[in-house]
PDB file of N, CA and C in Angstrom:
ATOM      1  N   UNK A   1       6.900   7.657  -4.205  1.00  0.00           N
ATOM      2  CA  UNK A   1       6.532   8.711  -3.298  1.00  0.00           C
ATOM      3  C   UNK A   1       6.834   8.244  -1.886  1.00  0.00           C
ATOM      4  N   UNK A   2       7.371   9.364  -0.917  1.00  0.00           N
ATOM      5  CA  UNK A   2       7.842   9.073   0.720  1.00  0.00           C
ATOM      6  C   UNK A   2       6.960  10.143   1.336  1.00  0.00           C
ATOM      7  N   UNK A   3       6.099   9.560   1.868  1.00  0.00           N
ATOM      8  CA  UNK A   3       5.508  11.022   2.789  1.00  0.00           C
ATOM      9  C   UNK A   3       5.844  10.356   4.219  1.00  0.00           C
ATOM     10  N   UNK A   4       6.597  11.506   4.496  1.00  0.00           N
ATOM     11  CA  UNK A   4       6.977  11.184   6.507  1.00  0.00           C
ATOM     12  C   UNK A   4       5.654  11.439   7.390  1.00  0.00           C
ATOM     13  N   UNK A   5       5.291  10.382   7.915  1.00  0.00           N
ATOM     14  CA  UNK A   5       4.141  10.618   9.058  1.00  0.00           C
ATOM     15  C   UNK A   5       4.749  10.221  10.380  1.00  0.00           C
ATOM     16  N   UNK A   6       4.018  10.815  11.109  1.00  0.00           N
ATOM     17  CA  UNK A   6       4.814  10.775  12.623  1.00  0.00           C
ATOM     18  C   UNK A   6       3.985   9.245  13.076  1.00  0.00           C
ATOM     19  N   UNK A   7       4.693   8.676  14.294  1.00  0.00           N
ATOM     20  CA  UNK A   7       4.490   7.320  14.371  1.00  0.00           C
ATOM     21  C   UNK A   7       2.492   7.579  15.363  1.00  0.00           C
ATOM     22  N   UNK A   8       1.777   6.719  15.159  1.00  0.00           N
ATOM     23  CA  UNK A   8       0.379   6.509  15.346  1.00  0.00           C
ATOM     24  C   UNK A   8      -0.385   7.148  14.895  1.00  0.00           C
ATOM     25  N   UNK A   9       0.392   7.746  13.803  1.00  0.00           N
ATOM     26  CA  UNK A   9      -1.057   8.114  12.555  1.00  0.00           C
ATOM     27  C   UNK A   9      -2.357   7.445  12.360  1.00  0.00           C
ATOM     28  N   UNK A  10      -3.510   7.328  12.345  1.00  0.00           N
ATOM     29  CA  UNK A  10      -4.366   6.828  12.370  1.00  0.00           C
ATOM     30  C   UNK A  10      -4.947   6.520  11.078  1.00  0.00           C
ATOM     31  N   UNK A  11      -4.829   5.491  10.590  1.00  0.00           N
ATOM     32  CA  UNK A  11      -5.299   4.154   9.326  1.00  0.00           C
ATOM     33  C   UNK A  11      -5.873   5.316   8.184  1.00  0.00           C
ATOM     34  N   UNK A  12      -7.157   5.985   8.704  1.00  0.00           N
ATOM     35  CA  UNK A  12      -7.799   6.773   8.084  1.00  0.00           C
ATOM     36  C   UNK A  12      -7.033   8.370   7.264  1.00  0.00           C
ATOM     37  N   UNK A  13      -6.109   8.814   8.439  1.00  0.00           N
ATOM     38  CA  UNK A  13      -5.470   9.999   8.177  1.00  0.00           C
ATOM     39  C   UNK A  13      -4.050   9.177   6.793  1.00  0.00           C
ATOM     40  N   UNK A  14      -3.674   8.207   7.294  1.00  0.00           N
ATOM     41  CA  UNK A  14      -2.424   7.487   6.364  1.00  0.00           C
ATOM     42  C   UNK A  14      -2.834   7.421   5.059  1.00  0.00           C
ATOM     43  N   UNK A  15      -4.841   6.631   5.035  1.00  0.00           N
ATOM     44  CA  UNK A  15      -5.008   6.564   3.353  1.00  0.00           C
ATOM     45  C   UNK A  15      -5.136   7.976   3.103  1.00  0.00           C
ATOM     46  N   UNK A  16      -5.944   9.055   3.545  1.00  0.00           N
ATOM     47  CA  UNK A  16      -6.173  10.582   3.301  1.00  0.00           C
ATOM     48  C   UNK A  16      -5.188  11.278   2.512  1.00  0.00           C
ATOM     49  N   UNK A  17      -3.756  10.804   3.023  1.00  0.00           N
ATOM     50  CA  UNK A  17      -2.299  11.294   2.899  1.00  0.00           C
ATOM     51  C   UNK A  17      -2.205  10.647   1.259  1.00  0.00           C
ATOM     52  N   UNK A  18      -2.130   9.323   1.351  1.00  0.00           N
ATOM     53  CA  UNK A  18      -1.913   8.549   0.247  1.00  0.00           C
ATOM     54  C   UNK A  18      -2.520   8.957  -0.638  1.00  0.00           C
ATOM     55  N   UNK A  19      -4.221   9.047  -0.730  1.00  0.00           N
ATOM     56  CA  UNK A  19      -4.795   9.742  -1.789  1.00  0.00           C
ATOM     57  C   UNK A  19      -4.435  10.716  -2.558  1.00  0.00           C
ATOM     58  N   UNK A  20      -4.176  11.527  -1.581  1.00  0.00           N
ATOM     59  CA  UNK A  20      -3.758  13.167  -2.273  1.00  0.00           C
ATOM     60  C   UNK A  20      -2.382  12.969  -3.246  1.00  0.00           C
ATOM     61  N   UNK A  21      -1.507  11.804  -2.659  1.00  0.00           N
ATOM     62  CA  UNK A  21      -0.661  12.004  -3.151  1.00  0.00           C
ATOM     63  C   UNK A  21      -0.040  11.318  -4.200  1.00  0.00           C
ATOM     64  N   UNK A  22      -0.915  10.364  -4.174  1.00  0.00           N
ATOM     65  CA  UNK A  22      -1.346   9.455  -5.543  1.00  0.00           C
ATOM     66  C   UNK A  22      -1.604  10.291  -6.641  1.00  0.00           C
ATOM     67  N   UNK A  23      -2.664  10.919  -6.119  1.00  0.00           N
ATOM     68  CA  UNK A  23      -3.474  11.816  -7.477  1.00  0.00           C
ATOM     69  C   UNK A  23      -2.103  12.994  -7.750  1.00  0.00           C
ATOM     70  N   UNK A  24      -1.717  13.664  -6.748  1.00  0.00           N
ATOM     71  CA  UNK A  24      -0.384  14.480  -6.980  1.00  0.00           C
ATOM     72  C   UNK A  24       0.487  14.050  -7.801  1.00  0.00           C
ATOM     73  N   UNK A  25       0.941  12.893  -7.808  1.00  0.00           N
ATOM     74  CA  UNK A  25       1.755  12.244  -8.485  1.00  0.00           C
ATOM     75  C   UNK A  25       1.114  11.631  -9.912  1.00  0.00           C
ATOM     76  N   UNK A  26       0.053  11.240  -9.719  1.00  0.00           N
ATOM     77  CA  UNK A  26      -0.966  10.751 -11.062  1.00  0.00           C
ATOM     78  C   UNK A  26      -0.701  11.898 -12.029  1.00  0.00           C
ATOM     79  N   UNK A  27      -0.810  13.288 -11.523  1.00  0.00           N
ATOM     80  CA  UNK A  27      -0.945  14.489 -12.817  1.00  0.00           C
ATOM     81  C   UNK A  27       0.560  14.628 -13.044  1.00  0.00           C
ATOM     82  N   UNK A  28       1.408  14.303 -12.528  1.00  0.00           N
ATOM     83  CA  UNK A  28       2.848  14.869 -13.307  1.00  0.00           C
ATOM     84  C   UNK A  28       3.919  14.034 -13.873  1.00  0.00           C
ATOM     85  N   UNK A  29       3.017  12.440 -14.023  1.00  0.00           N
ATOM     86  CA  UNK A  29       3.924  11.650 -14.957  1.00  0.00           C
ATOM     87  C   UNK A  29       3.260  10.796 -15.470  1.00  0.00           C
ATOM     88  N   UNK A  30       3.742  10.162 -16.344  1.00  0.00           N
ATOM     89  CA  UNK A  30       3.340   8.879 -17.743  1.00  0.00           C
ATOM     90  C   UNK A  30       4.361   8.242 -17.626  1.00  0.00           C
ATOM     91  N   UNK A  31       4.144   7.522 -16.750  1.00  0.00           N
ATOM     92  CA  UNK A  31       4.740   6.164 -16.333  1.00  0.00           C
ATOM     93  C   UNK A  31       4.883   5.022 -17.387  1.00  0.00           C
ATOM     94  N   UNK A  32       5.987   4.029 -17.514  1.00  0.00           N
ATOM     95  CA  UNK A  32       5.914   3.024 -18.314  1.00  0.00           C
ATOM     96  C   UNK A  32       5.657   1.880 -17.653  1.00  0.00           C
ATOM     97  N   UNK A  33       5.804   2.120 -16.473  1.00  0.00           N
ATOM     98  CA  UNK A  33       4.996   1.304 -15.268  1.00  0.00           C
ATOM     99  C   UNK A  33       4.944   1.808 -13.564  1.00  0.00           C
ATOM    100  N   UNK A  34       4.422   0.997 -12.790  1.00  0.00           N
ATOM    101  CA  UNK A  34       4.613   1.358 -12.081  1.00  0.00           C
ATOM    102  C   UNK A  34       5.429   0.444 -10.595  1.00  0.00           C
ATOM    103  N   UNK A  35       6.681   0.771  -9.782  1.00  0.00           N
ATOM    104  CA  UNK A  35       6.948   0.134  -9.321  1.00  0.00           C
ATOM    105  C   UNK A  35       6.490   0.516  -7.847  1.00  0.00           C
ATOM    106  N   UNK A  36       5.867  -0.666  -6.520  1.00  0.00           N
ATOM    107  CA  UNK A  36       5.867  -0.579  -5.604  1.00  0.00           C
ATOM    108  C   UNK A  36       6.903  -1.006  -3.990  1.00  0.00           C
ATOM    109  N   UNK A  37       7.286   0.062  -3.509  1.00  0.00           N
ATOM    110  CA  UNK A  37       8.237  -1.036  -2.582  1.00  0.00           C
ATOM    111  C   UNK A  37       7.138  -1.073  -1.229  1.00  0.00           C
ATOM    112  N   UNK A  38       6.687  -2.348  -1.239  1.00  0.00           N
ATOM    113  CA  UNK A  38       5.833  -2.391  -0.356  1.00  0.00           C
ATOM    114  C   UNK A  38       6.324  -2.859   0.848  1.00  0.00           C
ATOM    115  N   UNK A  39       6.401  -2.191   2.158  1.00  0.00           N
ATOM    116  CA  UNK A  39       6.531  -2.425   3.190  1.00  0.00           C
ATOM    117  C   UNK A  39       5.255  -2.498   4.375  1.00  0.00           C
ATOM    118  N   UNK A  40       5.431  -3.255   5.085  1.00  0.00           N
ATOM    119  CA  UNK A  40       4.596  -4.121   6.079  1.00  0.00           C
ATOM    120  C   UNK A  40       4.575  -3.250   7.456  1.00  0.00           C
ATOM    121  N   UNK A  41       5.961  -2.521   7.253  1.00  0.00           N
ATOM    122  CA  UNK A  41       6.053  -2.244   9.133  1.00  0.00           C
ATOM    123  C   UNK A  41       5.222  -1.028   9.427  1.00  0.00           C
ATOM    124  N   UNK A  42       4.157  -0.689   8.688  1.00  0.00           N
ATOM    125  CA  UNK A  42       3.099   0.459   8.545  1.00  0.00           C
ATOM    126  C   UNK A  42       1.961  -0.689   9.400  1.00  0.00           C
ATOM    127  N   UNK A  43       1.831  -1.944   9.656  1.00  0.00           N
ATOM    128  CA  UNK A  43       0.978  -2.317   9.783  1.00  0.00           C
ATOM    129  C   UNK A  43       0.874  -2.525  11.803  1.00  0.00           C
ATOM    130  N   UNK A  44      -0.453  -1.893  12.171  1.00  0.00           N
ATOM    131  CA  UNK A  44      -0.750  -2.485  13.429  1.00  0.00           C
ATOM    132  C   UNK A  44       0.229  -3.412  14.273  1.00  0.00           C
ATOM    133  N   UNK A  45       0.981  -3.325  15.163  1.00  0.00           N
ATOM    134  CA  UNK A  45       2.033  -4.278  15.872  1.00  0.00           C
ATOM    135  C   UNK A  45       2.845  -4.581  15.665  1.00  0.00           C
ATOM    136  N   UNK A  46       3.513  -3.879  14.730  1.00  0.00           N
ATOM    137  CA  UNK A  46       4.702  -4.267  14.169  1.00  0.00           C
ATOM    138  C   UNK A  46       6.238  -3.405  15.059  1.00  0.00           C
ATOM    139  N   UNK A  47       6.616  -3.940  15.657  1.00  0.00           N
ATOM    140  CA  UNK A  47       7.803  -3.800  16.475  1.00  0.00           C
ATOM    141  C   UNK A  47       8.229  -2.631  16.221  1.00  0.00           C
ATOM    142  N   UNK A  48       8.502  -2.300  14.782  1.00  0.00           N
ATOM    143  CA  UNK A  48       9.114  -0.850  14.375  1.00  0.00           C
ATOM    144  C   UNK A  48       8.880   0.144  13.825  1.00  0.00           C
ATOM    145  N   UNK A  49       7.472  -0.122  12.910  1.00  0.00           N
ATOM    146  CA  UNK A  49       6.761   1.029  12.481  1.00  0.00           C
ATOM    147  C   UNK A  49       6.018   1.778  13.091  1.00  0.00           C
ATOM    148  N   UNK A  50       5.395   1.549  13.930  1.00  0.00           N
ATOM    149  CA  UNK A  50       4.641   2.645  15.197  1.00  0.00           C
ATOM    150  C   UNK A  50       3.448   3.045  14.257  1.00  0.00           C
ATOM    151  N   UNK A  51       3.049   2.571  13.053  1.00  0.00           N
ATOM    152  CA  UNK A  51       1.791   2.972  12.980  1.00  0.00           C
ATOM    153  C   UNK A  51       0.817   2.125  12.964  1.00  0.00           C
ATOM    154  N   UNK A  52      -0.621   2.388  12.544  1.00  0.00           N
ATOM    155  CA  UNK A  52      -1.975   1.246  12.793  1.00  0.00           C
ATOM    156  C   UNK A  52      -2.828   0.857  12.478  1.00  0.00           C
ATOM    157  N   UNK A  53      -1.949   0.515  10.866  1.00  0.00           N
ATOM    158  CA  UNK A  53      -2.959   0.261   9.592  1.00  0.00           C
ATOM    159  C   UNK A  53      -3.099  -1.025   9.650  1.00  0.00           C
ATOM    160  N   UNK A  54      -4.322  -2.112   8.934  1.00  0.00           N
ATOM    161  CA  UNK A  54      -4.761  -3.398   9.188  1.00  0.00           C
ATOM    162  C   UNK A  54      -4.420  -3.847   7.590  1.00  0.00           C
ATOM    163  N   UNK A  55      -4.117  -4.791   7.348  1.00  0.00           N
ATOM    164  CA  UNK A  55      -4.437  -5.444   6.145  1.00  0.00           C
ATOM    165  C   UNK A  55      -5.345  -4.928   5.316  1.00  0.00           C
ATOM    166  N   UNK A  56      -6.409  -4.658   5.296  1.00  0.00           N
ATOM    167  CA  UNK A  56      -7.665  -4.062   4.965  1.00  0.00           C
ATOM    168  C   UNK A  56      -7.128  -2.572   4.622  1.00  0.00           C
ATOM    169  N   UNK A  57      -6.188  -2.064   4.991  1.00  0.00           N
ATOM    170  CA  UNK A  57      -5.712  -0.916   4.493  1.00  0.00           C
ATOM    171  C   UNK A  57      -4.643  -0.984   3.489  1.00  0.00           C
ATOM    172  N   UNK A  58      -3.817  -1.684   3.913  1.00  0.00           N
ATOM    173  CA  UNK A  58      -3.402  -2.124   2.239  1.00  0.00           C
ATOM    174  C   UNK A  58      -3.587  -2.842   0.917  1.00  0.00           C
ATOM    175  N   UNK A  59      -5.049  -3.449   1.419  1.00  0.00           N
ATOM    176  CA  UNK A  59      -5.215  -3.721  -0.071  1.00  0.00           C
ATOM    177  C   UNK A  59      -6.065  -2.526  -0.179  1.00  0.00           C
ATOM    178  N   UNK A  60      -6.840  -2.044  -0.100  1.00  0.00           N
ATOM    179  CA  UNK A  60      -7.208  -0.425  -0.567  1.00  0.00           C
ATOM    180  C   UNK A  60      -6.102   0.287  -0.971  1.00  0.00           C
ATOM    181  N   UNK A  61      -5.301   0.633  -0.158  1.00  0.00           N
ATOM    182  CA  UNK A  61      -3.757   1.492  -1.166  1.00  0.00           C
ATOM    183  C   UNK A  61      -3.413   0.926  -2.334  1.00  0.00           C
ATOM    184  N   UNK A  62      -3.546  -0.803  -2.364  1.00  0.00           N
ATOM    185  CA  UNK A  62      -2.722  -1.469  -3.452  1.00  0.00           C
ATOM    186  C   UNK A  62      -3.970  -1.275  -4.364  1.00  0.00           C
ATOM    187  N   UNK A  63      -4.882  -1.238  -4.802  1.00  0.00           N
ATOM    188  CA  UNK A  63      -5.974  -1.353  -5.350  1.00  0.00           C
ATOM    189  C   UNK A  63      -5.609   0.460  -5.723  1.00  0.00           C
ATOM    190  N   UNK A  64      -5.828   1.203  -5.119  1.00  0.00           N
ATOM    191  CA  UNK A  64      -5.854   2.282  -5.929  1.00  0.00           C
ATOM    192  C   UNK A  64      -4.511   2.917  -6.852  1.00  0.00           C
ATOM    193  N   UNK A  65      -3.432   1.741  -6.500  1.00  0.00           N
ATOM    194  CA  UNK A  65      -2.510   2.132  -7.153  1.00  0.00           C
ATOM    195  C   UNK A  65      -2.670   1.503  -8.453  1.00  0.00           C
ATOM    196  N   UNK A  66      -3.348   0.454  -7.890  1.00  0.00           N
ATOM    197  CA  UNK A  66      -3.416  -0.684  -9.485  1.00  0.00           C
ATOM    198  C   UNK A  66      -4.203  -0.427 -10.618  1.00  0.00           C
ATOM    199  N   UNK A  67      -5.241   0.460  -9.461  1.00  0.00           N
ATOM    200  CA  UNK A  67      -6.081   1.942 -10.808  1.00  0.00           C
ATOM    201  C   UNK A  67      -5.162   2.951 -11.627  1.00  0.00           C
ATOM    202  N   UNK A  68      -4.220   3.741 -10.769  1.00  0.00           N
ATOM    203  CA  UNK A  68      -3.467   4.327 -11.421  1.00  0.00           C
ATOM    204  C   UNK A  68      -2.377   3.460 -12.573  1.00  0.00           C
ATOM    205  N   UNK A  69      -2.248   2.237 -12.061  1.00  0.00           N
ATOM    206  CA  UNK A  69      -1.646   1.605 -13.365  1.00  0.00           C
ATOM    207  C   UNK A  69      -2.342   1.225 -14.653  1.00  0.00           C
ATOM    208  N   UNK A  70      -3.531   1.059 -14.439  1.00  0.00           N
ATOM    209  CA  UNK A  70      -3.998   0.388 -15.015  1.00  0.00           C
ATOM    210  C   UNK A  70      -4.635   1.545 -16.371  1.00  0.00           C
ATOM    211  N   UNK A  71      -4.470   2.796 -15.438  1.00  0.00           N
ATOM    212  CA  UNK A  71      -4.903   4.118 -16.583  1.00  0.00           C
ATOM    213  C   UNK A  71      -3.816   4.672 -16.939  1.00  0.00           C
ATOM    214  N   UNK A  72      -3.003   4.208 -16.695  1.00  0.00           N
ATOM    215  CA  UNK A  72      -1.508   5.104 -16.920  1.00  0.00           C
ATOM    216  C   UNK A  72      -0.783   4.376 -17.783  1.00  0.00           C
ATOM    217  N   UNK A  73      -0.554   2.834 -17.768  1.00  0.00           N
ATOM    218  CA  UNK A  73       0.606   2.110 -18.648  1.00  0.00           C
ATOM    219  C   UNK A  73      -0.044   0.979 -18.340  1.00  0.00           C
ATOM    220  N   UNK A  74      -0.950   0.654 -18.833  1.00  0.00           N
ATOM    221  CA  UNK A  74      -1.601  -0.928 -19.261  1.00  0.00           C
ATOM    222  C   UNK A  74      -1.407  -1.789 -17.979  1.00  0.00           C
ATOM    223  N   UNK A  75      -1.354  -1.420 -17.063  1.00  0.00           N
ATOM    224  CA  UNK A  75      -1.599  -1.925 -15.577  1.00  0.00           C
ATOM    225  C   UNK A  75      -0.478  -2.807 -15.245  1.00  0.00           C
ATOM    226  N   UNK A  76       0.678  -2.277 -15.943  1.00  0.00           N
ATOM    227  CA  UNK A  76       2.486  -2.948 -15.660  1.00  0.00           C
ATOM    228  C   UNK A  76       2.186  -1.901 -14.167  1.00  0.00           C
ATOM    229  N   UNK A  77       2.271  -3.264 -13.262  1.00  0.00           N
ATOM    230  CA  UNK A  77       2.851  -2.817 -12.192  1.00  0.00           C
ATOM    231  C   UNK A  77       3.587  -4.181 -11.257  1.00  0.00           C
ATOM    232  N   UNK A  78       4.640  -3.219 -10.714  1.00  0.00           N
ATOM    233  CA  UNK A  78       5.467  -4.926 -10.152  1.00  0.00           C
ATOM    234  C   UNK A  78       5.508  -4.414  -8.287  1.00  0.00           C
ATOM    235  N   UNK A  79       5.163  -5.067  -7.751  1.00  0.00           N
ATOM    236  CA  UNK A  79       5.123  -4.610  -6.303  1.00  0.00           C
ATOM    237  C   UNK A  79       6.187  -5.729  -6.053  1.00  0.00           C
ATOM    238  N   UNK A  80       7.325  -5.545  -4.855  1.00  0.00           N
ATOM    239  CA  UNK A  80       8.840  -5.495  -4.011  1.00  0.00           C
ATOM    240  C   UNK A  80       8.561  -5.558  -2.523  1.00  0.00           C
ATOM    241  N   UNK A  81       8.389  -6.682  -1.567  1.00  0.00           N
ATOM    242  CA  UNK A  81       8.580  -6.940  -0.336  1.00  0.00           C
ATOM    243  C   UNK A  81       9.929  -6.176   0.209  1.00  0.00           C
ATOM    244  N   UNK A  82       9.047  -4.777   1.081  1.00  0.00           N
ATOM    245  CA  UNK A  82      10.562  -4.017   1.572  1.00  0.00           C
ATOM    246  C   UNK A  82      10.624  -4.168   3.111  1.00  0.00           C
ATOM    247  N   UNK A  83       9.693  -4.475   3.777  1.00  0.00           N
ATOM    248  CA  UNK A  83      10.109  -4.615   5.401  1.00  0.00           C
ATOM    249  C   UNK A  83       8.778  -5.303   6.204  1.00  0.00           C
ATOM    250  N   UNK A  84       8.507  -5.607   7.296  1.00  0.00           N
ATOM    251  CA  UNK A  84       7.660  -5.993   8.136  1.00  0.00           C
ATOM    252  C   UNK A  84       8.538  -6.905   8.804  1.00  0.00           C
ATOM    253  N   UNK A  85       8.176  -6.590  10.258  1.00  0.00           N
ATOM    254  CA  UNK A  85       9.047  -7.236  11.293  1.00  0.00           C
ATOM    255  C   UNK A  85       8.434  -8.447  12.186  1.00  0.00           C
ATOM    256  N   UNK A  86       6.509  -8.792  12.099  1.00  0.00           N
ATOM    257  CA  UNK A  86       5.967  -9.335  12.641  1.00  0.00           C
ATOM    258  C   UNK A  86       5.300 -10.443  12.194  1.00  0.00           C
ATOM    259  N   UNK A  87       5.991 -11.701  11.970  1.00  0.00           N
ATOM    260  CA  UNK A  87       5.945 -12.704  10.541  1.00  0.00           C
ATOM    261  C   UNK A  87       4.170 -12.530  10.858  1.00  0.00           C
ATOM    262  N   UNK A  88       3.462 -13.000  11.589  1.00  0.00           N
ATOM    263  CA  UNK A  88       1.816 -12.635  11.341  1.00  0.00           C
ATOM    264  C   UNK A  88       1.488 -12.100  10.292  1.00  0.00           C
ATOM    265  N   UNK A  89       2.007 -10.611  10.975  1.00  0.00           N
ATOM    266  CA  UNK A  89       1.257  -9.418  10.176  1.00  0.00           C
ATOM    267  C   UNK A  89       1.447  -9.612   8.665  1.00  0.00           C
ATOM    268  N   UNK A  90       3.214  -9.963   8.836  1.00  0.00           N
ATOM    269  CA  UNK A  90       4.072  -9.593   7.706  1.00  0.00           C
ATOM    270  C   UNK A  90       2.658 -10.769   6.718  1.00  0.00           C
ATOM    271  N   UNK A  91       2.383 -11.758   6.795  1.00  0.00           N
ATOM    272  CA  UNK A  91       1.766 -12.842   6.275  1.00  0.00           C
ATOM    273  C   UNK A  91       0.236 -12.237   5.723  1.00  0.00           C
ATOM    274  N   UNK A  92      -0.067 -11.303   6.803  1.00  0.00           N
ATOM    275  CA  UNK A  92      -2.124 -11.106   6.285  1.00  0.00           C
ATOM    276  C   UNK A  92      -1.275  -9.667   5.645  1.00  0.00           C
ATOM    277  N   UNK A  93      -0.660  -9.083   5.709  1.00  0.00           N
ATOM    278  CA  UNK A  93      -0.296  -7.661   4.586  1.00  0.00           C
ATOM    279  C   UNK A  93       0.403  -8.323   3.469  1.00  0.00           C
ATOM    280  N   UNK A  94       0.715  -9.412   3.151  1.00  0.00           N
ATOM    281  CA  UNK A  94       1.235  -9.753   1.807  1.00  0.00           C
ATOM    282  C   UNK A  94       0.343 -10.466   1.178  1.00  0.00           C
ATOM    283  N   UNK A  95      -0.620 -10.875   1.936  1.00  0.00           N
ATOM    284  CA  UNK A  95      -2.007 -11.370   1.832  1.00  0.00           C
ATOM    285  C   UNK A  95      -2.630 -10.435   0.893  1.00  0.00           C
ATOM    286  N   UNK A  96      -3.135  -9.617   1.940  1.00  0.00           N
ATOM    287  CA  UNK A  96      -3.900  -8.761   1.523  1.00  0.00           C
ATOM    288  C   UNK A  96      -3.480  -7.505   0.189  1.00  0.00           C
ATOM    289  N   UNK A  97      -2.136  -7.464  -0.150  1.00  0.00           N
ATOM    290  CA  UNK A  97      -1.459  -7.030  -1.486  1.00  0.00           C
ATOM    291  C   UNK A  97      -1.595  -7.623  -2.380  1.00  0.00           C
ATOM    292  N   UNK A  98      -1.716  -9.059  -2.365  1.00  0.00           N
ATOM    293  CA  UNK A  98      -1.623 -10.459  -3.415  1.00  0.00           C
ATOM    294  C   UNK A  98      -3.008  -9.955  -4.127  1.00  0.00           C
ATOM    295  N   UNK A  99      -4.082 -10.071  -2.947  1.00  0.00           N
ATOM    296  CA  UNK A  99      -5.802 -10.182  -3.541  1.00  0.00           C
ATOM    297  C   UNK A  99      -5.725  -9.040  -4.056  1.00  0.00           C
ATOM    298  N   UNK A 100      -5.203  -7.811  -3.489  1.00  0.00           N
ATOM    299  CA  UNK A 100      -5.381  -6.577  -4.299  1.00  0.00           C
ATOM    300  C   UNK A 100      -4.881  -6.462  -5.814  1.00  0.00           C
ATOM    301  N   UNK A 101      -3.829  -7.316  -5.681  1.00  0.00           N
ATOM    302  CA  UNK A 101      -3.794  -7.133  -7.196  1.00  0.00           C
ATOM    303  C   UNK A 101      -3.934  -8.022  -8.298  1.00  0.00           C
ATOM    304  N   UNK A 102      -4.565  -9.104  -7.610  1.00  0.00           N
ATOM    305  CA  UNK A 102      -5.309  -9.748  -8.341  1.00  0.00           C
ATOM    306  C   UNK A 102      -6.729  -9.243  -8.747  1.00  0.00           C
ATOM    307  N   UNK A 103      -7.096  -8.293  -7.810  1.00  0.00           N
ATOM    308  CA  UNK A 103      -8.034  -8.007  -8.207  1.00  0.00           C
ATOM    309  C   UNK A 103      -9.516  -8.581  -7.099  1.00  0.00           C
ATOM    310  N   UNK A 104      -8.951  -9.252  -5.744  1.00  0.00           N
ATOM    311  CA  UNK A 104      -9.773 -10.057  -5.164  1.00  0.00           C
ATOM    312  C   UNK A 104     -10.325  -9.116  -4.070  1.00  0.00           C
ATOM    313  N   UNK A 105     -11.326  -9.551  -3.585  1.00  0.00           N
ATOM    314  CA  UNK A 105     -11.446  -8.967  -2.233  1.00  0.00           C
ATOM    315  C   UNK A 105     -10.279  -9.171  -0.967  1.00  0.00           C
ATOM    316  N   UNK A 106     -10.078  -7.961   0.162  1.00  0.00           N
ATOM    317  CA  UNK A 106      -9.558  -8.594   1.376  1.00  0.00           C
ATOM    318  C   UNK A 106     -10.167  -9.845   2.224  1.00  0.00           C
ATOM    319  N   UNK A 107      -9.793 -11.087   2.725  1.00  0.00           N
ATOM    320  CA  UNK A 107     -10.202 -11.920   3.293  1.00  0.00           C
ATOM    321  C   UNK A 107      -9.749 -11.213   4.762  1.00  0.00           C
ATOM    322  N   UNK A 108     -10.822 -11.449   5.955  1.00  0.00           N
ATOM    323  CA  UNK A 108     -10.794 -11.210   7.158  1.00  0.00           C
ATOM    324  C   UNK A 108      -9.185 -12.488   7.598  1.00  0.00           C
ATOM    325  N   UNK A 109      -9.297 -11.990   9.198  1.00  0.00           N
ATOM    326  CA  UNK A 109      -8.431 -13.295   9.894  1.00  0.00           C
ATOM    327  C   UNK A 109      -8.841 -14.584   9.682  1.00  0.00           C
TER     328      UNK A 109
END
């Protein structure tokens, strides 16, 4: 799924979006897994994404996707490093994807 948001969407309105469209997408397929291309440049300061989500927001996205895997096709899911421009960030959002699908909590800074 691609939903276009205009750049400084706000963290809250981005998961809102995601939800709906998770579940949108949850009712119209039976997946044999699920693949993620996870990109970083959604995150707070990042040179090129313009929006101002924290770590803490992607492991919540990754976590509810890992629900939808996990009810959909035995929780085959393979997540794909697709962009982040701010080695930091890029570091606590791959962070914070890892614990999600392990299953861990987000760790602060």
């Amino acid at each position: 799924m691609n939903v276009p948001l205009p750049e400084g969407t706000s963290a809250q309105k981005y998961k809102d979006v995601f939800a709906e469209t998770l579940v949108s997408v949850a009712n119209r397929f039976d997946p044999d897994f699920v693949l993620v291309s996870s990109g970083f440049d959604c995150l707070a300061g990042d040179p090129l994404g313009g929006f101002l989500l924290e770590p803490e927001d992607l492991h919540w996205m990754t976590r509810r996707v890992a629900d939808y895997a996990s009810a959909s096709c035995n929780g085959r899911m393979v997540a794909v490093l697709e962009g982040g421009y701010d080695p930091k960030r890029l570091g606590a959002g791959t962070l914070a994807v890892i614990r999600a699908l392990a299953d861990l909590e987000v760790q602060g800074d």
